[in-house]
N, C-alpha and C. Protein backbone atom coordinates (compact mmCIF):
# COMPACT_ATOMS: atom_id res chain seq x y z
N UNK A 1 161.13 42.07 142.51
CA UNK A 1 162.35 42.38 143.26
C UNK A 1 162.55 41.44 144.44
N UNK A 2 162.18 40.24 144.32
CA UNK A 2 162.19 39.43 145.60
C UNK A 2 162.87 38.14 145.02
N UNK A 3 164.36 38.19 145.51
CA UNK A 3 164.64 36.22 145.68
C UNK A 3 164.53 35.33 146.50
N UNK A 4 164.44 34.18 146.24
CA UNK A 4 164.34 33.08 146.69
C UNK A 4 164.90 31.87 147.02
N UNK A 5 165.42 31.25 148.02
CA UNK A 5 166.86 30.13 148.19
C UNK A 5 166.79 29.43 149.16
N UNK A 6 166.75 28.28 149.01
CA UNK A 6 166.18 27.04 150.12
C UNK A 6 167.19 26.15 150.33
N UNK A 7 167.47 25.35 151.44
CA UNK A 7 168.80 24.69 151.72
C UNK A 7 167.55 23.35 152.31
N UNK A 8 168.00 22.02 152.67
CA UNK A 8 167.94 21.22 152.91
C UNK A 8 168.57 20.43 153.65
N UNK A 9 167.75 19.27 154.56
CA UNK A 9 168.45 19.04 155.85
C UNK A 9 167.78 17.32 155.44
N UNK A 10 168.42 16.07 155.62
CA UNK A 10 168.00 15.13 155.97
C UNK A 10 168.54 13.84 157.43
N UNK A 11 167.90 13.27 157.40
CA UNK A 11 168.19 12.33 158.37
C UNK A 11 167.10 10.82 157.96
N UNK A 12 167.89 9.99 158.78
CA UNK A 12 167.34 8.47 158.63
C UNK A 12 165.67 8.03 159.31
N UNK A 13 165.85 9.23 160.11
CA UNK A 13 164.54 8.68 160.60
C UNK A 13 163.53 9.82 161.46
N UNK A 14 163.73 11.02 160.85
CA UNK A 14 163.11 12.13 161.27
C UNK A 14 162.79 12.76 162.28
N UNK A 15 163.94 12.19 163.15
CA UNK A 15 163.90 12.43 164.80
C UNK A 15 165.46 13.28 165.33
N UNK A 16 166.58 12.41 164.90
CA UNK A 16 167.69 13.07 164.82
C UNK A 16 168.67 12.16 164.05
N UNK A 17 170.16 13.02 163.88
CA UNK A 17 171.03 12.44 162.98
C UNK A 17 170.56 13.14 161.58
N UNK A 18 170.05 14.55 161.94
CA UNK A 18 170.21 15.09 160.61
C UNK A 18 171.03 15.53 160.44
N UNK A 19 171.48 15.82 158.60
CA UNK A 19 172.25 16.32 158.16
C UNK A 19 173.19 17.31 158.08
N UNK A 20 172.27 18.20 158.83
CA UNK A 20 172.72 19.73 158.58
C UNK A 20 172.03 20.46 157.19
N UNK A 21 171.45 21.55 157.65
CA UNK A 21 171.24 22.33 156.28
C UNK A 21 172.91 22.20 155.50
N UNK A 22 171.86 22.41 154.19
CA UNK A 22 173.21 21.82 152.85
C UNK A 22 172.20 22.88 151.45
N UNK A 23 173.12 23.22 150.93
CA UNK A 23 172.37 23.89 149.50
C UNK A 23 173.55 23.27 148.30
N UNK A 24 173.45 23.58 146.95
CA UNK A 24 173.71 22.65 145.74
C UNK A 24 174.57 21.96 145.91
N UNK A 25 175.74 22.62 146.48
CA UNK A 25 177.06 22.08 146.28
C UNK A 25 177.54 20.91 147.71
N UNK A 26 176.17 20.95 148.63
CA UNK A 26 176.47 19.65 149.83
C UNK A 26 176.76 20.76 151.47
N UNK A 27 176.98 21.87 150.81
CA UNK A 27 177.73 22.81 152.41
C UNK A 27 176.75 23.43 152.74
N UNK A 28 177.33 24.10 154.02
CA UNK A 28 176.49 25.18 154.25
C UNK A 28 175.98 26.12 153.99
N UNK A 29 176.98 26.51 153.07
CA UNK A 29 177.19 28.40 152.72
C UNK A 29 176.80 28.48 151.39
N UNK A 30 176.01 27.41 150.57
CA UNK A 30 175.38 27.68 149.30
C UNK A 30 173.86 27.27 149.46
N UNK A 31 173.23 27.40 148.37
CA UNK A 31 171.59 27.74 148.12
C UNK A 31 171.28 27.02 147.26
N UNK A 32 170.04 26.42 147.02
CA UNK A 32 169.45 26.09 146.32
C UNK A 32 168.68 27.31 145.50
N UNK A 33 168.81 27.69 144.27
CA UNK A 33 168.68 28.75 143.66
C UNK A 33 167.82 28.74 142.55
N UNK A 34 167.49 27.65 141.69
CA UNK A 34 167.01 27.74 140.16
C UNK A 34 166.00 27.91 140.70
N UNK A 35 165.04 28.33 139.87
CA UNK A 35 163.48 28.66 139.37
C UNK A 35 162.82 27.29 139.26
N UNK A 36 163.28 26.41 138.83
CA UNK A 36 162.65 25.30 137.62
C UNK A 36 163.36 24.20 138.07
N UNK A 37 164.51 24.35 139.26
CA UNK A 37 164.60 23.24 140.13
C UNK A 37 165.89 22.62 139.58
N UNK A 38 166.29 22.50 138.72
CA UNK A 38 167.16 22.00 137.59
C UNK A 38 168.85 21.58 138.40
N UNK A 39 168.71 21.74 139.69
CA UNK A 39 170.19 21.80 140.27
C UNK A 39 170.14 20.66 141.11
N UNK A 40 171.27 19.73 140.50
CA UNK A 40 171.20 18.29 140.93
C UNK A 40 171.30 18.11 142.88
N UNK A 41 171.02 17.00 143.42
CA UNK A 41 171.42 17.32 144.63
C UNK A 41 172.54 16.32 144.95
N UNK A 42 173.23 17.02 145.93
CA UNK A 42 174.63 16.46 146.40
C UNK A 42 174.33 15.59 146.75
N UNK A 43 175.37 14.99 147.11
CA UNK A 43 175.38 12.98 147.54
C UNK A 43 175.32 13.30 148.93
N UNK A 44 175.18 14.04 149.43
CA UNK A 44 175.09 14.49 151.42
C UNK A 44 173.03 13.73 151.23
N UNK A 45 172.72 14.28 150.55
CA UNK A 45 171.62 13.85 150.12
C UNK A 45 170.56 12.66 149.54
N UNK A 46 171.79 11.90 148.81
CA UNK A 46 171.45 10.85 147.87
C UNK A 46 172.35 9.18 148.15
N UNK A 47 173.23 9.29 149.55
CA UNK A 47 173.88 8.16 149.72
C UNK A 47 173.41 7.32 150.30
N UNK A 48 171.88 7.05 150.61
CA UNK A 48 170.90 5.96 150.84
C UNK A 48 171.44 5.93 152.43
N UNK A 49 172.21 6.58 153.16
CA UNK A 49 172.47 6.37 154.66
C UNK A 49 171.76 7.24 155.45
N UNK A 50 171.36 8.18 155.08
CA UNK A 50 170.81 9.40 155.46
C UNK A 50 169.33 9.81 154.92
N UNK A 51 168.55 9.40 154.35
CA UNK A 51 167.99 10.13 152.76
C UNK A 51 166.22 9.66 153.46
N UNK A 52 165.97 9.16 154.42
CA UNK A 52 164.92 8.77 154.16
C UNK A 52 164.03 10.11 154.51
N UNK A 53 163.96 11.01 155.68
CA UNK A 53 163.16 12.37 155.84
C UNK A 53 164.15 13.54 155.18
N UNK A 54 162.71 14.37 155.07
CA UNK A 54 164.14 16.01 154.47
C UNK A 54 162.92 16.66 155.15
N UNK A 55 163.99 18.10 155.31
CA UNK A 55 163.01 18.97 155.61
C UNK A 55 163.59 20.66 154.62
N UNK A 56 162.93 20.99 154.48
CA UNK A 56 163.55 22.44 153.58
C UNK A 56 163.31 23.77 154.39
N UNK A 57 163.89 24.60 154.15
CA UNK A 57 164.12 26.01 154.71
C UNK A 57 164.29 26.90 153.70
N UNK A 58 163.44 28.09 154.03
CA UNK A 58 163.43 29.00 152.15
C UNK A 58 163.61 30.40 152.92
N UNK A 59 164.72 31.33 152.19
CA UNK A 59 164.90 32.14 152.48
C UNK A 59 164.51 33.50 152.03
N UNK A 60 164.09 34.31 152.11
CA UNK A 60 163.07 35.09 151.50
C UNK A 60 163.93 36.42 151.14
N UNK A 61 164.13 37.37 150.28
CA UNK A 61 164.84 38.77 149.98
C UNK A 61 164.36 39.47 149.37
N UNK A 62 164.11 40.77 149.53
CA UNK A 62 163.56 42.22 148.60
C UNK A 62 164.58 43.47 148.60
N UNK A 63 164.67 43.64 147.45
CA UNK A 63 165.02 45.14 147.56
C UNK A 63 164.02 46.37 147.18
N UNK A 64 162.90 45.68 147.13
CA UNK A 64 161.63 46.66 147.18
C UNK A 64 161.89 47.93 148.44
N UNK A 65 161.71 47.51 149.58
CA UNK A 65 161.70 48.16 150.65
C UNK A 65 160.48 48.66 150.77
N UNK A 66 159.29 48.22 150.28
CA UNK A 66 158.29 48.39 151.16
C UNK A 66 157.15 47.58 151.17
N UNK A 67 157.71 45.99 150.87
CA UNK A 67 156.79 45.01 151.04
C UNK A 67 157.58 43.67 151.50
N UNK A 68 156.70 43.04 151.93
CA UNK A 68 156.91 42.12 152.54
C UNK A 68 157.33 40.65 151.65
N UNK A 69 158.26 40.10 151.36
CA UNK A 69 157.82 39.18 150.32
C UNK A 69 157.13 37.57 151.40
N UNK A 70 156.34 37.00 150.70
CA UNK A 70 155.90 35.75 151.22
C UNK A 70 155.90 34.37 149.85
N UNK A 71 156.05 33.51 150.87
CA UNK A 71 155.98 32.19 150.19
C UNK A 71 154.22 31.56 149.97
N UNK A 72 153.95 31.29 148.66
CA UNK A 72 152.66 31.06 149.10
C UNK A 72 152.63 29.21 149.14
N UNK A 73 153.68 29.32 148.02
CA UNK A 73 153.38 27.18 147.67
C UNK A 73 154.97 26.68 147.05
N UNK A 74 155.17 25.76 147.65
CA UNK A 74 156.49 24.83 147.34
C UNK A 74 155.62 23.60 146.71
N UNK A 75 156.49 23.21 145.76
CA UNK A 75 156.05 21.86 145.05
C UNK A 75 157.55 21.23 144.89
N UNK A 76 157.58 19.93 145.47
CA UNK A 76 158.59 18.61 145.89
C UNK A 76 158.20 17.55 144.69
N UNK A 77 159.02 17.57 143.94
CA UNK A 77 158.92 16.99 142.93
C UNK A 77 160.27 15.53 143.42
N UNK A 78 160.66 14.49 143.23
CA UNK A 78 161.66 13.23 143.69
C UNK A 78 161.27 12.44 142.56
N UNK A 79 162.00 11.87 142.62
CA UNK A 79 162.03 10.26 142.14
C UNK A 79 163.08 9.58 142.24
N UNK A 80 162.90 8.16 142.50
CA UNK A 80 163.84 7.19 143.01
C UNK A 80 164.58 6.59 141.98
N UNK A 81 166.02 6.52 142.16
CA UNK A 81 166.88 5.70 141.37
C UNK A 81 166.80 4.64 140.91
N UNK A 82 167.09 4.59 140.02
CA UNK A 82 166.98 2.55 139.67
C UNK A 82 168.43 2.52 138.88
N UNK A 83 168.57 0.94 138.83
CA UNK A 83 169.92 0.66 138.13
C UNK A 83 170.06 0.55 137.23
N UNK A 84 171.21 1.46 136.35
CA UNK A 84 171.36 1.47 134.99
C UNK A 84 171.35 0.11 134.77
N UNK A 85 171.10 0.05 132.67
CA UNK A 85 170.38 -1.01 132.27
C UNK A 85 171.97 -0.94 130.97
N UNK A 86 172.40 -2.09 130.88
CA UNK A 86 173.69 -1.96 129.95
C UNK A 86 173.57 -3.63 129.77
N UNK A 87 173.60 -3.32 127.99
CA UNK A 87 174.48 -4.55 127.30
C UNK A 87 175.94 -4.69 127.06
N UNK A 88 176.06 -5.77 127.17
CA UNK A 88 177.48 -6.50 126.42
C UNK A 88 178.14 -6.39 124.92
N UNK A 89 178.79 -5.80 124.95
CA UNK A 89 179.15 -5.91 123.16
C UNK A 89 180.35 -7.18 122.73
N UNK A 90 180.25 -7.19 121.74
CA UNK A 90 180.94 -8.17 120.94
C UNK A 90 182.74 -7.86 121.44
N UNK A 91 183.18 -8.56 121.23
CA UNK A 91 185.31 -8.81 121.49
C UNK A 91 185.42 -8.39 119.79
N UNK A 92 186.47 -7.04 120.11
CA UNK A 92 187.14 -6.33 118.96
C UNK A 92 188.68 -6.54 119.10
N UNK A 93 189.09 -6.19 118.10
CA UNK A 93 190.97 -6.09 118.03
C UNK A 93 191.35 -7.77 118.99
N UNK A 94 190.80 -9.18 118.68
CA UNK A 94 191.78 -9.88 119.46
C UNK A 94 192.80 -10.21 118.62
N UNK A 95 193.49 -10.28 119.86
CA UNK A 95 195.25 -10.48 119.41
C UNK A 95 195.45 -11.86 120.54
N UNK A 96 196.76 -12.23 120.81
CA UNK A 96 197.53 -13.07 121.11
C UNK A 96 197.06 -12.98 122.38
N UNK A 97 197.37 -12.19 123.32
CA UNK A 97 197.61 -11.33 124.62
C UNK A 97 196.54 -10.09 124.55
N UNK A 98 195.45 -9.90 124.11
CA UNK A 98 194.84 -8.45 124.37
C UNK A 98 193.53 -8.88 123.31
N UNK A 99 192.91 -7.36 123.74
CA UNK A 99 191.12 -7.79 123.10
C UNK A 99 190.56 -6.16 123.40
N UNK A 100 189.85 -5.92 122.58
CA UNK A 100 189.08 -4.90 123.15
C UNK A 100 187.62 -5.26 123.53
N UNK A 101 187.26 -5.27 124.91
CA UNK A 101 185.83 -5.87 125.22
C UNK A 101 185.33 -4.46 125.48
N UNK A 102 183.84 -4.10 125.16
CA UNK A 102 182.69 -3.36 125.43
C UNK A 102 181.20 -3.37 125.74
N UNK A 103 180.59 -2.28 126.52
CA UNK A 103 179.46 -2.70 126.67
C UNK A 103 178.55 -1.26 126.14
N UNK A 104 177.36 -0.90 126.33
CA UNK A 104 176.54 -0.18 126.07
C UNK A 104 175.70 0.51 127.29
N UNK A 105 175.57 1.43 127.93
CA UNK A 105 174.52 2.09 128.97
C UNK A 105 173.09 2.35 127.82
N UNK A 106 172.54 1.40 128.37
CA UNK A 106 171.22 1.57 127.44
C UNK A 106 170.45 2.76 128.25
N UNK A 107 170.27 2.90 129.21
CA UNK A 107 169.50 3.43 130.54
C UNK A 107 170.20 4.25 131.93
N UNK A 108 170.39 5.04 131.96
CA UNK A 108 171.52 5.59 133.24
C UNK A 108 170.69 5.39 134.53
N UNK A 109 169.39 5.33 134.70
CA UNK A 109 168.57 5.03 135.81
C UNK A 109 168.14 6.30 136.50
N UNK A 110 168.79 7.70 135.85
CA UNK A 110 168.14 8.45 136.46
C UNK A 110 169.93 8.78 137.05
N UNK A 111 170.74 8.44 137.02
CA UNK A 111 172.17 9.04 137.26
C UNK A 111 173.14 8.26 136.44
N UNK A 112 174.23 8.70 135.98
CA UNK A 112 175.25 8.51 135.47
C UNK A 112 175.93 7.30 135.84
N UNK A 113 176.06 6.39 135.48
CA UNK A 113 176.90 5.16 135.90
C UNK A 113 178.37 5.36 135.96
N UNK A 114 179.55 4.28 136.90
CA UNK A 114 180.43 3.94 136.76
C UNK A 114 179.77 2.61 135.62
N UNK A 115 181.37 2.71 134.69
CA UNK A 115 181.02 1.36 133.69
C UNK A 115 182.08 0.59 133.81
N UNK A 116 182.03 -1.01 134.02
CA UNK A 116 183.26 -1.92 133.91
C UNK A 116 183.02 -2.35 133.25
N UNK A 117 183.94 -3.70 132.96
CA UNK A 117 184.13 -4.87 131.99
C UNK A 117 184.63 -6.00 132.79
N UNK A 118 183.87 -6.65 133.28
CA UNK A 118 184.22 -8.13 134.03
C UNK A 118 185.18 -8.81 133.03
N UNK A 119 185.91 -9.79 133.58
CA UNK A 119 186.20 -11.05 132.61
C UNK A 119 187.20 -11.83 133.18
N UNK A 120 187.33 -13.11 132.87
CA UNK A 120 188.36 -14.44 133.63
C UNK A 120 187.92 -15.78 132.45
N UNK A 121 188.57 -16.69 132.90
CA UNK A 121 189.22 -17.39 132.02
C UNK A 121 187.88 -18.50 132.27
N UNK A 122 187.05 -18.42 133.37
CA UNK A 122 186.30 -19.55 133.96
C UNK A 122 184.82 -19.08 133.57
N UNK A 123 183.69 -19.76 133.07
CA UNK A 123 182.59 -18.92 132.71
C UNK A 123 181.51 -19.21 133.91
N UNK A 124 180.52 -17.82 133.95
CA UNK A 124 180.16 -17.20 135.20
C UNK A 124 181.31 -16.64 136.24
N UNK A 125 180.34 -15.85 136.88
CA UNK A 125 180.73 -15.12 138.25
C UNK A 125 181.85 -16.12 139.42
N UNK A 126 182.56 -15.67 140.28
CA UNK A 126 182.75 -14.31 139.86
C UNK A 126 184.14 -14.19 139.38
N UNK A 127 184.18 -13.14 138.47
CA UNK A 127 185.05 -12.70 137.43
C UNK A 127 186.09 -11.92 138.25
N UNK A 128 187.72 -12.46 137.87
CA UNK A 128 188.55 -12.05 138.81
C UNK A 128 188.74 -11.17 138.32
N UNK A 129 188.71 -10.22 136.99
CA UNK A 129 189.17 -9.31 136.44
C UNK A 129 188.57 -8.29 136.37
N UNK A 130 189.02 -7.24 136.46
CA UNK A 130 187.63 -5.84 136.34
C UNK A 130 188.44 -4.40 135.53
N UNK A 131 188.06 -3.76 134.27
CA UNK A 131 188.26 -2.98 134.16
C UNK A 131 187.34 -1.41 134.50
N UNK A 132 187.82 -0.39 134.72
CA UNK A 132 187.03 0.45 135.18
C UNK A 132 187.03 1.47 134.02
N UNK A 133 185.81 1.87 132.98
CA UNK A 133 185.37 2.29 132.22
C UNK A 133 184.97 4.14 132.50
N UNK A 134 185.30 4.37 133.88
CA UNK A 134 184.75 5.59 134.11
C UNK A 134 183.20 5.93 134.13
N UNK A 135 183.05 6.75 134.77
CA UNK A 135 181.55 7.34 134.59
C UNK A 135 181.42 8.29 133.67
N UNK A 136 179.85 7.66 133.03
CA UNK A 136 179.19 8.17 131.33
C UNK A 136 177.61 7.83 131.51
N UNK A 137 177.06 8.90 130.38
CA UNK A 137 175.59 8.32 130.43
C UNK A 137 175.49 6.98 129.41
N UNK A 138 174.36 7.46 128.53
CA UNK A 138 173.50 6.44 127.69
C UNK A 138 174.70 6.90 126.49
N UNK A 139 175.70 5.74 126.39
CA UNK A 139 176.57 5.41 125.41
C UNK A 139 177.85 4.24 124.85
N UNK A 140 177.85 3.87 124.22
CA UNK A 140 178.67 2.69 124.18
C UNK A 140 180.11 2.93 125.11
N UNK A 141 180.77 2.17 125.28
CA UNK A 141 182.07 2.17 126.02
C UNK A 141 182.72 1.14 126.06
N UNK A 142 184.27 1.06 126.08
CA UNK A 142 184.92 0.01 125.82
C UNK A 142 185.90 0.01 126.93
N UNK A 143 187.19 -1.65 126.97
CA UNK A 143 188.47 -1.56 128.33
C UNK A 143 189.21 -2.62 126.67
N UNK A 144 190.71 -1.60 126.43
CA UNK A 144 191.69 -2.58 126.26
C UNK A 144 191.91 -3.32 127.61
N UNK A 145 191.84 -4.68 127.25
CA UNK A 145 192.53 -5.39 128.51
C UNK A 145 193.89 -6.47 127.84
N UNK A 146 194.34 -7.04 128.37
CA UNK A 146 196.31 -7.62 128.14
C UNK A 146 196.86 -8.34 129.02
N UNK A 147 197.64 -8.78 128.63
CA UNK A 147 198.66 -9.90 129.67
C UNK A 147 197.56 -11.13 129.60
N UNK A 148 196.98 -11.39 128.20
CA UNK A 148 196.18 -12.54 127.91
C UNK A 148 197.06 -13.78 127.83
N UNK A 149 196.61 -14.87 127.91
CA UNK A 149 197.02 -16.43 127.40
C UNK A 149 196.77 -16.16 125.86
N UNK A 150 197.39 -16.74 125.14
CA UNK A 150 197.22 -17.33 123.68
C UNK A 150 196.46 -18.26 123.73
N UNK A 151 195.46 -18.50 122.67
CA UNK A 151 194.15 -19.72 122.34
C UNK A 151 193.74 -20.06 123.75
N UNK A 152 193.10 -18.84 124.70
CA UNK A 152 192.55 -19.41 125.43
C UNK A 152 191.09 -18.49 125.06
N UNK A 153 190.15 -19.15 126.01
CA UNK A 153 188.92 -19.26 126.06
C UNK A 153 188.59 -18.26 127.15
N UNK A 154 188.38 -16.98 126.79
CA UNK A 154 187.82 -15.53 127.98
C UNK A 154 186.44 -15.51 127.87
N UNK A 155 185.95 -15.35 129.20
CA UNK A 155 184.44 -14.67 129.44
C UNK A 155 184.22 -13.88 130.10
N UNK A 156 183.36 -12.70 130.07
CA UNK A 156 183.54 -11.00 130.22
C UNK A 156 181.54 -10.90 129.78
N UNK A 157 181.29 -9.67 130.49
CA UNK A 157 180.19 -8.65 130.63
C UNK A 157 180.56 -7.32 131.11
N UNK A 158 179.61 -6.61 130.69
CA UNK A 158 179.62 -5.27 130.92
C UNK A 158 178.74 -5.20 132.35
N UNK A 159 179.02 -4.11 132.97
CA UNK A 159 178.43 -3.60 134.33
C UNK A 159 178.51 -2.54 134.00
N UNK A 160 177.62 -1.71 135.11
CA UNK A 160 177.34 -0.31 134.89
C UNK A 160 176.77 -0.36 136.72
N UNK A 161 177.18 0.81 137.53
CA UNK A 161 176.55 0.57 138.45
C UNK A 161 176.37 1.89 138.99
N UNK A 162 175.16 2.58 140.00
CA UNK A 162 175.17 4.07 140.21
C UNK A 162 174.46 3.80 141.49
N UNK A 163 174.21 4.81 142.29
CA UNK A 163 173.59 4.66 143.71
C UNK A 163 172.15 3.83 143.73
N UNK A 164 171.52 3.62 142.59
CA UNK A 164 170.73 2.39 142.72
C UNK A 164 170.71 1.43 142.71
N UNK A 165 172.17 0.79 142.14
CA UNK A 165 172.78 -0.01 142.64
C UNK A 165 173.68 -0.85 141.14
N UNK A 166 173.92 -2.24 141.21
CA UNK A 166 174.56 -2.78 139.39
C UNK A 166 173.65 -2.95 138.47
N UNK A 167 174.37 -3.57 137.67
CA UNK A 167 173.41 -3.95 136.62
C UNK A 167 174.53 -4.38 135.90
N UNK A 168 174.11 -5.90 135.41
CA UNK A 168 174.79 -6.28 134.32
C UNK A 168 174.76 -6.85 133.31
N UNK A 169 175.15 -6.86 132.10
CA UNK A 169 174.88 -7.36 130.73
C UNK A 169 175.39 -9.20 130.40
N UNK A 170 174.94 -9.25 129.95
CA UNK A 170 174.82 -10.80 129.43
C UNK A 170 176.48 -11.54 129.04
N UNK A 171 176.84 -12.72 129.36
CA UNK A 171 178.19 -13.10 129.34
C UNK A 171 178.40 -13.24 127.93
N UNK A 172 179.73 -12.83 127.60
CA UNK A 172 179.96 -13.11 126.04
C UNK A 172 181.44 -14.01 126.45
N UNK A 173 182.12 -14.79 124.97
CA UNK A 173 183.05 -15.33 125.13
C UNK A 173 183.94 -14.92 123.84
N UNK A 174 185.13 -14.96 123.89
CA UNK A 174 186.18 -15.17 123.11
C UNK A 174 187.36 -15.73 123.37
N UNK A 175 187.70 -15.87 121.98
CA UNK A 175 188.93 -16.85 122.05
C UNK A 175 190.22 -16.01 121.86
N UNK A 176 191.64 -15.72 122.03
CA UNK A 176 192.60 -15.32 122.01
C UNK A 176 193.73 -16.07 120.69
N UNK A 177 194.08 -15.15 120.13
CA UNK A 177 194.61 -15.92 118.68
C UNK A 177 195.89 -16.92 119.12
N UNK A 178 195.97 -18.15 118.81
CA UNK A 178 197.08 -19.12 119.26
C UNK A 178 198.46 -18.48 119.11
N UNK A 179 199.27 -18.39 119.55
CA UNK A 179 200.92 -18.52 119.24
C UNK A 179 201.37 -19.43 118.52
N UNK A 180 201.80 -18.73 117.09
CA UNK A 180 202.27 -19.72 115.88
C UNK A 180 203.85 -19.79 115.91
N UNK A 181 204.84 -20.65 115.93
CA UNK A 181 205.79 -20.83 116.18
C UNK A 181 206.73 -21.01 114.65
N UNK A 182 207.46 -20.61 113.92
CA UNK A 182 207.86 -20.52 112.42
C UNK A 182 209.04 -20.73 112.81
N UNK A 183 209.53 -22.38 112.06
CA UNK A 183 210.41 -22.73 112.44
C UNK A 183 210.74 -22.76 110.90
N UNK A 184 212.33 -22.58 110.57
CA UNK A 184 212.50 -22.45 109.70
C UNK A 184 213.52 -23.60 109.48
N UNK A 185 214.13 -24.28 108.67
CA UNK A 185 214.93 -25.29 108.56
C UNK A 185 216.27 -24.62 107.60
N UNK A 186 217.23 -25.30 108.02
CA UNK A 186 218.70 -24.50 107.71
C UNK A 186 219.13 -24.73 106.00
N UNK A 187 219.67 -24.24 105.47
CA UNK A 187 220.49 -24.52 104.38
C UNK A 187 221.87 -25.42 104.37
């Protein structure tokens, strides 16, 4: 008959500029609640500006009414982000003016990536063009992109990037189908 609910407080350097107690959802007025830990933590938590000390607070409840409940052991389980790991895929559907470029999240790093699609007309960085693929885990993903040149020469990679920081896939190239001109001669 006894629950249990812990909120969390961080700061940069364990002196002051903490956070404020915060439970799942980043506020005040919620708890950290699962059994088995399973409840992601808010970005109040995880935006690398704040994150280096924490301290926790556990709140104790019975409806026994005639014992005391106590905490005997907390176990702090973490691990640190790293940057998703994503390949480049091959140029689908080219046309005149348009292409479908894609890449792959091989690896989410431990969070969900935003995914783009670099690409410009000049090969290497940096790429004036960027489509934004949305955030996804470990799965292929694609950007119609348009308002291409005819028979020109595009180069494009995939990115994937999450609070551990980018990551990007290997340059690919394609070509854009020429503009054929059908001239017909009169009768």
């Amino acid at each position: 008959n006894t629950d249990i609910k812990f909120q969390l407080q961080t700061s940069p350097n364990g002196s002051s500029s903490w956070s404020g107690w915060k439970g799942a959802d980043g506020t005040d007025s919620t708890y950290f609640t699962s059994p088995s830990g399973a409840e992601s933590m808010p970005s109040v938590f995880t935006d690398k500006s704040n994150d280096q000390y924490f301290q926790y607070k556990a709140f104790l409840s019975t409806t026994d009414g005639l014992n005391t409940p106590t905490l005997g052991d907390v176990t702090v389980s973490y691990s640190t982000l790293a940057s998703p790991t994503v390949t480049t895929g091959s140029a689908t559907n080219i046309a005149i003016a348009s292409a479908t470029l894609g890449g792959t999240v091989t690896d989410t790093g431990g969070e969900n990536p935003t995914r783009y699609i670099e690409w410009g007309s000049s090969q290497g960085e940096p790429y004036p063009n960027s489509c934004d693929a949305g955030i996804g885990g470990v799965a292929p993903y694609t950007c119609n992109i348009s308002n291409l040149s005819s028979g020109t020469t595009y180069y494009y990679r995939a990115k994937a990037s999450n609070t551990g920081g980018p990551s990007t896939g290997s340059e690919q190239s394609f070509i854009t189908l020429p503009r054929i001109n059908i001239v017909s001669e009169g009768q």
